[in-house]
Protein backbone atom coordinates (compact mmCIF):
# COMPACT_ATOMS: atom_id res chain seq x y z
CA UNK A 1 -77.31 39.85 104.93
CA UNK A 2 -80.33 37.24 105.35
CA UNK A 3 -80.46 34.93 108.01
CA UNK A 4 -79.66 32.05 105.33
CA UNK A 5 -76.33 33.36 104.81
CA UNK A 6 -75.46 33.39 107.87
CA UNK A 7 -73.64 30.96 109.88
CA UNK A 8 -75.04 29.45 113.19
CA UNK A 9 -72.34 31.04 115.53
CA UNK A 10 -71.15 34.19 113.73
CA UNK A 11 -69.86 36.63 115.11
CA UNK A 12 -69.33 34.40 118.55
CA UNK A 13 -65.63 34.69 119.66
CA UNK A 14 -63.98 31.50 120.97
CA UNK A 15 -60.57 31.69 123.01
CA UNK A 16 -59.47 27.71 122.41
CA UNK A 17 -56.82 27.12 124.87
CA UNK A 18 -57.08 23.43 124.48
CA UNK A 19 -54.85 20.29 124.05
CA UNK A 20 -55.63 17.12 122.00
CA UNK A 21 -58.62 16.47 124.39
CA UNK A 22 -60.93 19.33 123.88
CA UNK A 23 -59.23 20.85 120.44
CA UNK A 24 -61.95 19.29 118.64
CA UNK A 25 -64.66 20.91 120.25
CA UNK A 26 -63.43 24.27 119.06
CA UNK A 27 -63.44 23.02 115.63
CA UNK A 28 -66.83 21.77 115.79
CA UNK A 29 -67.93 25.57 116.73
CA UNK A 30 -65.66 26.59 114.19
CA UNK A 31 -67.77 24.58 111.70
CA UNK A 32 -70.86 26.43 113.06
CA UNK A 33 -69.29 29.98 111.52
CA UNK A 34 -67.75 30.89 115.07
CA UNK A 35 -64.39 33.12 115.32
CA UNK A 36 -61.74 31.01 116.97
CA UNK A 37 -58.46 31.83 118.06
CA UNK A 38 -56.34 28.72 118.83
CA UNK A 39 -53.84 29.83 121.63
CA UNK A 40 -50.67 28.17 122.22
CA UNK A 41 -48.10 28.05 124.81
CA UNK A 42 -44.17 27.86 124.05
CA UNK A 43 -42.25 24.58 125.19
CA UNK A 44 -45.85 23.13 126.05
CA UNK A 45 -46.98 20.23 124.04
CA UNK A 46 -50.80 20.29 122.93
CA UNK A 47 -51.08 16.62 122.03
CA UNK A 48 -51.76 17.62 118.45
CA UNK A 49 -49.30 16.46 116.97
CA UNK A 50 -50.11 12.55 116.12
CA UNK A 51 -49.73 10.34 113.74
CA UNK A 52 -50.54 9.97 110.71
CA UNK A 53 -48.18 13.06 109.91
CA UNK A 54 -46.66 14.10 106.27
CA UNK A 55 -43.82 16.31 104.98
CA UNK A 56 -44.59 19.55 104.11
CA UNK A 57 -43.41 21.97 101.39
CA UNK A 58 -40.30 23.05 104.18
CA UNK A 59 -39.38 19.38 104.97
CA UNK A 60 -41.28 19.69 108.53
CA UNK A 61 -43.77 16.87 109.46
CA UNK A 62 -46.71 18.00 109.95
CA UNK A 63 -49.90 16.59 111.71
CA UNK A 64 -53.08 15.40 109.99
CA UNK A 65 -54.70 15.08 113.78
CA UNK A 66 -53.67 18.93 114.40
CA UNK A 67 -55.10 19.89 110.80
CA UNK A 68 -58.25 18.54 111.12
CA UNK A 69 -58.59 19.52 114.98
CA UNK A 70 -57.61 22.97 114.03
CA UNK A 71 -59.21 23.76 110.94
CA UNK A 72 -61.19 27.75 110.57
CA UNK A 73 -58.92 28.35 113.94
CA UNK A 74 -56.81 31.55 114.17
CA UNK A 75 -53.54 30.71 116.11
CA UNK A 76 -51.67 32.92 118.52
CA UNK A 77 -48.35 31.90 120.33
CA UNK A 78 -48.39 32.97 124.11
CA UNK A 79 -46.27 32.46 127.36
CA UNK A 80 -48.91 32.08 129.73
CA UNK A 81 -46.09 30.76 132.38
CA UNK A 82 -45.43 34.54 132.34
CA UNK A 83 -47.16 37.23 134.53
CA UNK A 84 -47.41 39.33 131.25
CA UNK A 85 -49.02 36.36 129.25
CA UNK A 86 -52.09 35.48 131.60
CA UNK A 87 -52.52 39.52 131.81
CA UNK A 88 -52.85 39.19 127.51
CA UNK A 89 -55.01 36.31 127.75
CA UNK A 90 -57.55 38.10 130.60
CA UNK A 91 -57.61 40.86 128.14
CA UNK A 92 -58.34 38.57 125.35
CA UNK A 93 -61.19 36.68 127.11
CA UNK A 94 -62.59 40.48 127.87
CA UNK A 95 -63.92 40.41 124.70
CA UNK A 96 -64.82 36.94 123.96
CA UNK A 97 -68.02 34.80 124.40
CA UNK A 98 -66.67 31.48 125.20
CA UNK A 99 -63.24 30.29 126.50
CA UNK A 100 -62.38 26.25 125.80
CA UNK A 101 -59.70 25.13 128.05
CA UNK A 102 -58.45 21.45 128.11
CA UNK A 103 -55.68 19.54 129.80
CA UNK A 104 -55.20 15.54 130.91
CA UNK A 105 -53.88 16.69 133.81
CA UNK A 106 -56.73 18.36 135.21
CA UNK A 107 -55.25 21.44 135.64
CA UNK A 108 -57.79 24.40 134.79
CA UNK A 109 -56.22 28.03 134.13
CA UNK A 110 -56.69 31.58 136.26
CA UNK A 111 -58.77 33.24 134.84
CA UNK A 112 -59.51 36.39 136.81
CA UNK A 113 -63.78 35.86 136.72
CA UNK A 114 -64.53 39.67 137.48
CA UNK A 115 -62.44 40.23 133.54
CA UNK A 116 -65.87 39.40 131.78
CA UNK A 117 -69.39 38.09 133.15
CA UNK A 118 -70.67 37.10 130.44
CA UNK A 119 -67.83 34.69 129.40
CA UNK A 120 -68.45 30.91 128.93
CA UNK A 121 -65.73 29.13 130.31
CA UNK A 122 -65.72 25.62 129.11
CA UNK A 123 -63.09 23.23 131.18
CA UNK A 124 -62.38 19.58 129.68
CA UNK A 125 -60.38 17.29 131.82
CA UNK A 126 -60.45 13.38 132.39
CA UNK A 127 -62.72 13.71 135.56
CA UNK A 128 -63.67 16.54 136.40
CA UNK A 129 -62.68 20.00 137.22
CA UNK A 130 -59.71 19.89 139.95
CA UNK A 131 -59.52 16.15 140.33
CA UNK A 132 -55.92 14.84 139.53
CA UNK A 133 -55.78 11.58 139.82
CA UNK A 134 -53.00 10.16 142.22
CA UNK A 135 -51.95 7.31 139.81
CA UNK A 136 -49.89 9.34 137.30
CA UNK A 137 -50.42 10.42 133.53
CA UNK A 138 -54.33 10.05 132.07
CA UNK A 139 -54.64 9.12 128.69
CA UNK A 140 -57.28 7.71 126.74
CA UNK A 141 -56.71 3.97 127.74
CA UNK A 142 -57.14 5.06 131.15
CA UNK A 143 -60.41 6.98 130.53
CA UNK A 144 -62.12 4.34 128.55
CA UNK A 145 -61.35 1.84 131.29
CA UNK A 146 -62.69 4.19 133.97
CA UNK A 147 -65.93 4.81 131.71
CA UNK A 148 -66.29 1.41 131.67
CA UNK A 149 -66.42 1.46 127.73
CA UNK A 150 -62.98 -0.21 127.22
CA UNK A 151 -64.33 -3.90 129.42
CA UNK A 152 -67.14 -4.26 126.64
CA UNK A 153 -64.49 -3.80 123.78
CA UNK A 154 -62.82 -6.14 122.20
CA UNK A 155 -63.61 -10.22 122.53
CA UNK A 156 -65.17 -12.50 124.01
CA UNK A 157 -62.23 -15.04 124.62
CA UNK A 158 -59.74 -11.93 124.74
CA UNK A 159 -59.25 -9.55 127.78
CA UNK A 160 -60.55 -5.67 126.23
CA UNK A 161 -59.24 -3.84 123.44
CA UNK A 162 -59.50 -0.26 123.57
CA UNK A 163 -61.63 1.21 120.48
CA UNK A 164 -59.05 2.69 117.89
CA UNK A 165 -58.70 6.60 117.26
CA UNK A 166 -58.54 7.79 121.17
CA UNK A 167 -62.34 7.78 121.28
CA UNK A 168 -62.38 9.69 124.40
CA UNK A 169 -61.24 12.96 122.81
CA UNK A 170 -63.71 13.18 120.71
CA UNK A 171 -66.69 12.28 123.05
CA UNK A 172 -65.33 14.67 125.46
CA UNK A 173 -65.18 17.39 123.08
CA UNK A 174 -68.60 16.82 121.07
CA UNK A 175 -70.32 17.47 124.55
CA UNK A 176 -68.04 20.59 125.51
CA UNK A 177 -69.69 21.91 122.07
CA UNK A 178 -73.00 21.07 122.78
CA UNK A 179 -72.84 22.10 126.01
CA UNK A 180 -71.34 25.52 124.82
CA UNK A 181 -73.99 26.30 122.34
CA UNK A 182 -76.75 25.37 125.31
CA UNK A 183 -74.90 27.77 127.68
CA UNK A 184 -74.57 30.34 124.59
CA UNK A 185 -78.80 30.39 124.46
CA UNK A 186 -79.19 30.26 127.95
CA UNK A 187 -77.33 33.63 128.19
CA UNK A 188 -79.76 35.03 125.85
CA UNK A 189 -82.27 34.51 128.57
CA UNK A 190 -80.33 35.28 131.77
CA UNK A 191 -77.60 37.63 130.38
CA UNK A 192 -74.78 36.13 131.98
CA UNK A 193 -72.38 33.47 131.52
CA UNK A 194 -71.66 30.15 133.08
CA UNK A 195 -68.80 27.39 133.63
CA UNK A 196 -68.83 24.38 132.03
CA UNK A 197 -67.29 21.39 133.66
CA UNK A 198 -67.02 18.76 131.43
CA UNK A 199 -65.56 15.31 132.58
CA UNK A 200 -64.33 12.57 130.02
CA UNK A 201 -65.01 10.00 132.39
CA UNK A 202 -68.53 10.92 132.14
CA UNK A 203 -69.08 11.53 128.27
CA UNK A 204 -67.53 7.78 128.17
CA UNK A 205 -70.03 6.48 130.13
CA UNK A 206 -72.64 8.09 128.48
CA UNK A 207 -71.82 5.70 125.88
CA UNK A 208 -72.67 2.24 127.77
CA UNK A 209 -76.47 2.50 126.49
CA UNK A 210 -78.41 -0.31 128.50
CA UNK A 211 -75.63 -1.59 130.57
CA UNK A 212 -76.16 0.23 133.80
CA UNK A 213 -79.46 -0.17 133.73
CA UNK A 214 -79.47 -4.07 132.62
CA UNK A 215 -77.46 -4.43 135.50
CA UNK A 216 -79.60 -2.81 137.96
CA UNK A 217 -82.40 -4.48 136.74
CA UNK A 218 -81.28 -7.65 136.02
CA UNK A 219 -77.80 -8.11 137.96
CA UNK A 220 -76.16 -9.47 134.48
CA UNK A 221 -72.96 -7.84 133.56
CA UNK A 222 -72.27 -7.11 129.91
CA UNK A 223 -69.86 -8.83 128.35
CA UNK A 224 -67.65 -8.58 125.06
CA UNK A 225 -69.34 -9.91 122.05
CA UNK A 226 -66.93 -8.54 119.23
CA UNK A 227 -67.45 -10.45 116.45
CA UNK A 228 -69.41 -13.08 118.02
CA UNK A 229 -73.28 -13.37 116.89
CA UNK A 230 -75.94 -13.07 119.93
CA UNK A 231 -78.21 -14.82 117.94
CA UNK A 232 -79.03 -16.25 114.47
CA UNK A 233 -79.63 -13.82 112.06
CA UNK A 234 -77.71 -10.73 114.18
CA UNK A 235 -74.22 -10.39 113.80
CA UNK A 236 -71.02 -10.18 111.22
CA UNK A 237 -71.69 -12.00 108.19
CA UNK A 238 -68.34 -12.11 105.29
CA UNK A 239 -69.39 -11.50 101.55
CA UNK A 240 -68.19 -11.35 98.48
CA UNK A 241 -66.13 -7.86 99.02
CA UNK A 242 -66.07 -7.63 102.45
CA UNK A 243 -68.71 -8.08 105.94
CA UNK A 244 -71.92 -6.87 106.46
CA UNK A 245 -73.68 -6.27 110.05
CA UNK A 246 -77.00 -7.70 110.82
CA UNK A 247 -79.59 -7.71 113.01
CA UNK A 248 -82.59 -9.18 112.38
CA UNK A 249 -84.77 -11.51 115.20
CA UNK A 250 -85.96 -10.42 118.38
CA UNK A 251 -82.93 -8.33 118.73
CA UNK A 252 -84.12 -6.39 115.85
CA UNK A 253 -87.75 -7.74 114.81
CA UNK A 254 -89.78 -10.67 114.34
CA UNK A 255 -90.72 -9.05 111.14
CA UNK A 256 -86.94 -8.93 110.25
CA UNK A 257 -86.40 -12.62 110.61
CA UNK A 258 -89.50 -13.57 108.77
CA UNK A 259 -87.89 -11.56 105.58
CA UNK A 260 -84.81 -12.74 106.40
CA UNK A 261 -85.54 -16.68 106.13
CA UNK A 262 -88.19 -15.75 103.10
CA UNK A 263 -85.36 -13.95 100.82
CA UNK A 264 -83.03 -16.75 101.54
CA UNK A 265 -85.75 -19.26 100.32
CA UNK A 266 -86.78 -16.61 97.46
CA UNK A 267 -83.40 -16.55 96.85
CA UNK A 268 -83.07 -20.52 96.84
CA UNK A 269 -79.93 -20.31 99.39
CA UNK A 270 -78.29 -23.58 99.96
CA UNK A 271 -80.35 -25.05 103.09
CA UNK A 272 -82.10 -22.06 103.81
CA UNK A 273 -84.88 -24.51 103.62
CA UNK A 274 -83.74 -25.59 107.07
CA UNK A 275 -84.63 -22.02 108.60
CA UNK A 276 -88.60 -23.46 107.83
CA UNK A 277 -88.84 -25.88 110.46
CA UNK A 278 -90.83 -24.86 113.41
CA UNK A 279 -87.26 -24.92 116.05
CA UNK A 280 -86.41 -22.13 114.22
CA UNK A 281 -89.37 -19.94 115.44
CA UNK A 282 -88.16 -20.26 118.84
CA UNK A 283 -85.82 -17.52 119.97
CA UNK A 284 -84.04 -19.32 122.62
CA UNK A 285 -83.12 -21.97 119.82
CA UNK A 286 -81.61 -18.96 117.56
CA UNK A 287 -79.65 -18.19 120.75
CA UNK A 288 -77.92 -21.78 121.05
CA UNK A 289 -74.52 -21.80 119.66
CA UNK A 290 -75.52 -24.81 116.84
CA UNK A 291 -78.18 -22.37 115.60
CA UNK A 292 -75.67 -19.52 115.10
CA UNK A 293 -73.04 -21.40 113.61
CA UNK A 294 -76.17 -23.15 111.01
CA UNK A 295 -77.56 -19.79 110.07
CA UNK A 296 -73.76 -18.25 109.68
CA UNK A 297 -73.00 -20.96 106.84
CA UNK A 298 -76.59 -20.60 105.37
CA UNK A 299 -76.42 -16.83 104.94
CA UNK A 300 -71.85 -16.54 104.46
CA UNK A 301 -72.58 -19.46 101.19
CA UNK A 302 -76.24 -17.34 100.05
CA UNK A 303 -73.71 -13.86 100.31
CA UNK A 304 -70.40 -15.06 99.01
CA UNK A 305 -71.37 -14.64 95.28
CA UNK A 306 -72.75 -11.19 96.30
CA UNK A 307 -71.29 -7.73 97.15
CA UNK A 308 -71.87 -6.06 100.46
CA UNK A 309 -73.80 -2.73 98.50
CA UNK A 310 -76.13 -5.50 96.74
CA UNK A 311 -76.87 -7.30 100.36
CA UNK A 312 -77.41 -3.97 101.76
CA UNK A 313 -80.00 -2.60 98.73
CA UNK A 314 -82.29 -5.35 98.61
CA UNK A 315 -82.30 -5.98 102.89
CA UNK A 316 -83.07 -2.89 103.24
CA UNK A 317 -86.09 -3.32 100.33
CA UNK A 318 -87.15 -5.70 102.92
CA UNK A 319 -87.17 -4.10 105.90
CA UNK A 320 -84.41 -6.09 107.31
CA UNK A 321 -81.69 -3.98 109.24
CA UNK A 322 -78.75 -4.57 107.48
CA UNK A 323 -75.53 -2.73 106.34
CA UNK A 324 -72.34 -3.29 104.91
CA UNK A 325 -69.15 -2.94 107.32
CA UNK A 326 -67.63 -0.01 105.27
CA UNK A 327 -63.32 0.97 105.09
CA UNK A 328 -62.60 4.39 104.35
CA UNK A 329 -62.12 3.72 100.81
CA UNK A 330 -65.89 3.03 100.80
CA UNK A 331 -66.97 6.02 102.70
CA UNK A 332 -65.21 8.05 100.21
CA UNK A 333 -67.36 7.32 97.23
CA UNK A 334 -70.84 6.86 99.37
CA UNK A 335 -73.70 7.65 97.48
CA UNK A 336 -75.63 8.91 100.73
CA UNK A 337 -72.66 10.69 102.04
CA UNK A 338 -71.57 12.45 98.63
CA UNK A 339 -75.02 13.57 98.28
CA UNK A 340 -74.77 15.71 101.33
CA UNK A 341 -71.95 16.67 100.45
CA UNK A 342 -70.29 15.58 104.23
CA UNK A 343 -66.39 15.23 102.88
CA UNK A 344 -65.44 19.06 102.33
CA UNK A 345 -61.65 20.25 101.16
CA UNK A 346 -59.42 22.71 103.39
CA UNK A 347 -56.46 24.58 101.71
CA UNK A 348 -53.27 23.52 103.37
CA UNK A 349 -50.52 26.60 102.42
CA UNK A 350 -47.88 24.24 103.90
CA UNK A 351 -48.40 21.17 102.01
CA UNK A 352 -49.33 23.26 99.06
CA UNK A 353 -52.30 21.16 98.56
CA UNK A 354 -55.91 20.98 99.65
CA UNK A 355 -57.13 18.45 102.58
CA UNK A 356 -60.39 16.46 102.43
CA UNK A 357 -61.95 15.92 105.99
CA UNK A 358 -65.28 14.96 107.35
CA UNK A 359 -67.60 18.07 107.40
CA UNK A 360 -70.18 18.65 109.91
CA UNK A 361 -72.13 16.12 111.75
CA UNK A 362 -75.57 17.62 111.35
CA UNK A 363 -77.48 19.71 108.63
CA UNK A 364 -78.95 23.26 109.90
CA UNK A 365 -82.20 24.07 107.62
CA UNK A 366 -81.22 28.09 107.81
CA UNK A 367 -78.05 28.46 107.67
CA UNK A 368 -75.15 27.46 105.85
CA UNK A 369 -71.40 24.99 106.56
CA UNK A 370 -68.52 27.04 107.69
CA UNK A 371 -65.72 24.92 107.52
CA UNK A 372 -65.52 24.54 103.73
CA UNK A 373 -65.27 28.22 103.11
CA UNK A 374 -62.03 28.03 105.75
CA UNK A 375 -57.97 27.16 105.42
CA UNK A 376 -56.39 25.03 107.83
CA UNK A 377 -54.48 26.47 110.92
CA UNK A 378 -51.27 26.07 109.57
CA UNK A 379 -48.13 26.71 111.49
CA UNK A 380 -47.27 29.85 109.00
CA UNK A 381 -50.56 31.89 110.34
CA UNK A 382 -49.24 31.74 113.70
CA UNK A 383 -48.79 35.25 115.31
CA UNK A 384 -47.00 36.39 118.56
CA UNK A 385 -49.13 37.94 121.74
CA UNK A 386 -47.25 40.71 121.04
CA UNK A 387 -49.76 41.62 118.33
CA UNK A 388 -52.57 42.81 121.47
CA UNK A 389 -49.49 45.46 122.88
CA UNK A 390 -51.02 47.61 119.96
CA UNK A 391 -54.78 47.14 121.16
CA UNK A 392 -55.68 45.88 118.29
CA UNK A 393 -58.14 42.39 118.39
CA UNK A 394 -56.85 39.39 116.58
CA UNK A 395 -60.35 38.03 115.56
CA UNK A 396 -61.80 41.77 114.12
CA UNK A 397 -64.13 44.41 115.03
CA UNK A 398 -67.71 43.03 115.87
């Protein structure tokens, strides 16, 4: 076997003892050709199981969420509220590289440590590794406000709106995964393995770009923009399917809004003559609100006989950063992302059907996708622990 057939992590063994806040981390290691067994405990919920959900063949509902979370995972039912079930899973992570572990409530399991040095053991909770927070349940509301993401969403006359999708699953586990795969080469070096304490709190606020540091600079406070334009020429513009986000001035460049007012007088755009006079060079002008509201009805009239797609091509021609404000129905049929072939299909035995779900994030140049060659973890491939009394090891020989 070349290295080009090959996937990134075979052969790596992944114990995913996770709930909805670091399942997708396993996934994405799934994606890079890992083998990952998906371990769950009777009469404990995982958080999987959300909405949107569908009827299967058997008349159960069944969990979009948990199929794409889970897809290329094994899955093995296991009582680890039982002596005998925490003895199965120390002699499962005995032979496996990395062990994901997730809970909201902070709670991190016993692993005994001396069971295998060279495990990974990769702990997401909402802030940190044995810190349960004394005012009750944790869920993503609660982490976004404590990241300090959630008081810059939403707008400007509104109090904050929390992003939709429970954003802080899925930043959590994207750096649990890239953390893994760091700790994964630095035990190449040092031949042991490491703990991974991964706090959601954290990864949110990773995501607050320039406020910290505008603030410590500056002493202004962000504030909620939504749809609100900073400044002529950057913002949400309607068209004739849809809205397309701009930004083009000093936010983006003073090139920008010198193609930006010449297309519009190319293009003969009602008024866009206006944008000529000499005020309009001035960027604290573009920032008054009479300036943003001008420009909005010069550029919503020049796009409403135009498509986003055609307002995107020829900006773009121009070197002005624009882009249409895509729905799913969009994404689906996107030249750039069916190209690269991002949208890959899982068979679902349950629904009797195959799913389409977003592929990988990245491109590798050597070696190839993993999740497209996988099923979905479907409730029917679940096995009992029972399965290890024989000795024999759920994911295969190495």
């Amino acid at each position: 076997m070349t290295v080009r057939d090959r996937q990134a992590l075979e052969g790596i063994r992944v114990l995913d003892v996770t709930d909805d806040l670091g399942a997708y981390a396993a996934r994405l290691l799934s994606d890079l050709g890992a083998d990952v067994l998906r371990i769950e405990i009777p009469n404990r919920s995982t958080g999987c199981a959300l909405e949107p959900r569908v009827e299967s063949v058997d008349g159960s509902k069944v969990s979009l969420f948990d199929r794409f979370v889970n897809a290329g995972k094994q899955r093995m039912m296991l009582d680890l509220d039982t002596p005998d079930g925490m003895a199965l899973l120390d002699r499962l992570a005995a032979d496996a590289d990395v062990l994901i572990e997730s809970s909201w409530q902070g709670a991190a399991l016993s692993i005994d440590g001396e069971v295998n040095q060279n495990l990974i053991h990769v702990v997401v909770t909402p802030f940190g590794r044995g810190l349960n927070p004394a005012w009750g349940p944790v869920d993503d509301l609660i982490v976004l406000g404590a990241g300090g993401l959630l008081n810059l969403g939403g707008y400007h006359d509104a109090g904050p709106i929390a992003a939709y999708g429970g954003q802080s699953r899925y930043a959590a586990s994207i750096y649990a995964a890239a953390a893994t795969v760091i700790a994964l080469i630095q035990r190449e070096r040092s031949g042991r393995g490491n703990t991974i304490d991964v706090s959601a709190q954290e990864c949110i606020a990773q995501a607050l770009e320039d406020s910290v540091p505008t603030f410590a600079l500056t002493g202004v406070e962000q504030i909620r923009h939504g749809s609100l334009a900073r400044e002529a020429g950057s913002g949400i513009y309607s068209c004739s399917d849809g809205y397309v986000s701009m930004v083009a001035g000093r936010l983006g460049t003073a090139r920008a809004w010198a193609a930006l007012v010449e297309w519009l007088n190319q293009e003969a755009a009602e008024h866009a003559e206006e944008l000529l006079d000499s005020c309009w060079s001035d960027f604290p002008y573009r920032q008054t609100d009479d300036a943003i509201e001008s420009f909005r009805r010069i550029f919503e009239g020049f796009g409403a006989s135009r498509s986003k797609m055609d307002l995107y091509e020829e900006a773009q021609r121009r070197g002005i950063a624009l882009s249409p404000v895509s729905d799913i129905g969009d994404l689906i049929v996107n030249p750039q992302l069916l190209a690269r072939e991002f949208f890959v299909s899982v068979a679902d035995e349950d629904l009797e059907c195959d799913l389409t779900f977003p592929g990988s994030p990245y491109r590798l140049s050597l070696t190839p996708p993993a999740v497209g060659k996988r099923q979905a973890a479907a409730a029917g491939e679940r096995r009992s622990g029972g399965d290890l009394e024989s000795g024999s090891v759920p994911w295969g020989a190495r």
